[in-house]
Protein backbone atom coordinates (compact mmCIF):
# COMPACT_ATOMS: atom_id res chain seq x y z
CA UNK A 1 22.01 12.81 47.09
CA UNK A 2 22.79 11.51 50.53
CA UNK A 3 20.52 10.16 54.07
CA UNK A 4 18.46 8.04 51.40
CA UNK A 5 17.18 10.92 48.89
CA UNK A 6 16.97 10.75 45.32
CA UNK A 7 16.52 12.36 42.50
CA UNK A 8 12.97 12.40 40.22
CA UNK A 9 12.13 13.97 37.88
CA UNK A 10 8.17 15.93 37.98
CA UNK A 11 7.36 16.79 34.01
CA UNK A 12 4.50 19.23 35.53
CA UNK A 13 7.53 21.12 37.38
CA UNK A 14 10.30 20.34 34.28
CA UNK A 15 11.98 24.00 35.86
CA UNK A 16 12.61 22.02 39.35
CA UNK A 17 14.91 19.64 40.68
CA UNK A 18 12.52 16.82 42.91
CA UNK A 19 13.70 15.02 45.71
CA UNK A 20 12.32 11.84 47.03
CA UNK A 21 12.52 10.08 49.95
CA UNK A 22 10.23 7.22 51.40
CA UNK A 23 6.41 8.70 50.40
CA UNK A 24 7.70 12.00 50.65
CA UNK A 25 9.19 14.88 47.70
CA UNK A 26 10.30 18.30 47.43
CA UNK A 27 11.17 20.36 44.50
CA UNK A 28 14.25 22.44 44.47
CA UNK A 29 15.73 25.44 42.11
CA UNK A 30 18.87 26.69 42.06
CA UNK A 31 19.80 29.95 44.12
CA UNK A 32 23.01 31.98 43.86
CA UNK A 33 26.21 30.64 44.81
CA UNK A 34 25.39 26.77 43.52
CA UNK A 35 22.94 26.52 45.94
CA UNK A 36 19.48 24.94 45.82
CA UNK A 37 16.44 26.13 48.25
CA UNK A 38 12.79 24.67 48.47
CA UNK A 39 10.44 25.74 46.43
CA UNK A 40 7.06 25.91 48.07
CA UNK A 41 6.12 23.25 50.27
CA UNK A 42 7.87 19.49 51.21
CA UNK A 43 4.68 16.92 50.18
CA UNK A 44 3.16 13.98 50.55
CA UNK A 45 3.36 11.72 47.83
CA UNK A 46 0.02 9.73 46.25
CA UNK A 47 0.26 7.72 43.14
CA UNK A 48 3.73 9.27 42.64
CA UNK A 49 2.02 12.80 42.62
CA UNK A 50 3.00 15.61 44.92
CA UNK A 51 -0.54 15.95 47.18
CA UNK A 52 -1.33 19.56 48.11
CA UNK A 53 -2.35 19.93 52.13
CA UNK A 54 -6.27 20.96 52.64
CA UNK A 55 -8.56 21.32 55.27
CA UNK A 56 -11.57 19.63 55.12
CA UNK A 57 -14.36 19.71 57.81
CA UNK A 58 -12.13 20.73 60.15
CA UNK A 59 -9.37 17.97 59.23
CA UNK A 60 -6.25 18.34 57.18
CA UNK A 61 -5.87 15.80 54.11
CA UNK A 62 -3.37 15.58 51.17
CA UNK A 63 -5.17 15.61 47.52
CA UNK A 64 -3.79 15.00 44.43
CA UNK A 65 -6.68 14.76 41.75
CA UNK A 66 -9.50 12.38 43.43
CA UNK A 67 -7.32 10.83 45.72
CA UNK A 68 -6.56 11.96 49.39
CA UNK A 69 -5.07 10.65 52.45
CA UNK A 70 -5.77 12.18 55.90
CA UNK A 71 -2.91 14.07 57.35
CA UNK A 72 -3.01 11.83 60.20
CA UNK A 73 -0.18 13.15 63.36
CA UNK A 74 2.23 10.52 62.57
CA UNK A 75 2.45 11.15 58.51
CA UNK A 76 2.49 15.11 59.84
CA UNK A 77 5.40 13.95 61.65
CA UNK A 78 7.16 12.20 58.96
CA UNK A 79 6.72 14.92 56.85
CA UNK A 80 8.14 17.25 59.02
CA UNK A 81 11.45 14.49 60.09
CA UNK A 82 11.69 14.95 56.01
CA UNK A 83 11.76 18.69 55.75
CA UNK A 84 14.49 19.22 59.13
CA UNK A 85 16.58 16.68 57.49
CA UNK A 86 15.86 18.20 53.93
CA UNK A 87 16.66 21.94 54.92
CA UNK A 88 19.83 20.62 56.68
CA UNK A 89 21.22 18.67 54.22
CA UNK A 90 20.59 21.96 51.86
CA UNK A 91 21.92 24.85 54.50
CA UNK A 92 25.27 22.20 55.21
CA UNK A 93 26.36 22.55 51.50
């Protein structure tokens, strides 16, 4: 892929495509037309794992298994830098 993504492989989500860049993934399936589309969410990525987004007490925090990372504003941001970029790369092809 291009703008510094690559391709890995999930085995929980074998039936996606993932997409890394940085500490960040997406998974992606095929739509009609060769095109590909986001499946659910963009994540945060901890111990290689995609991290789900909670709420704790008020606070957000990514979670995969026992390990979490607070959603601090500037990961928020990076996250969402990753998802523009990651939508536009997909709606340009």
């Amino acid at each position: 892929m291009a703008h510094g993504f690559t391709l890995v492989a999930f085995p929980l989500y074998a039936g996606a495509i993932g997409v890394r860049r940085s500490g960040f993934a997406a998974l992606l399936v095929p739509v009609a037309e060769n095109g590909l589309r986001v499946l659910g969410e963009p994540c945060y990525l901890l111990d290689g794992q995609l991290a789900v987004r909670v709420c704790r007490d008020g606070r957000q925090w990514f979670v995969w298994k026992s390990r979490s990372a607070e959603a601090t504003p500037d990961l928020l941001g990076q996250l969402s830098r990753f998802s523009e970029e990651l939508l536009g790369l997909l709606s340009a092809s």
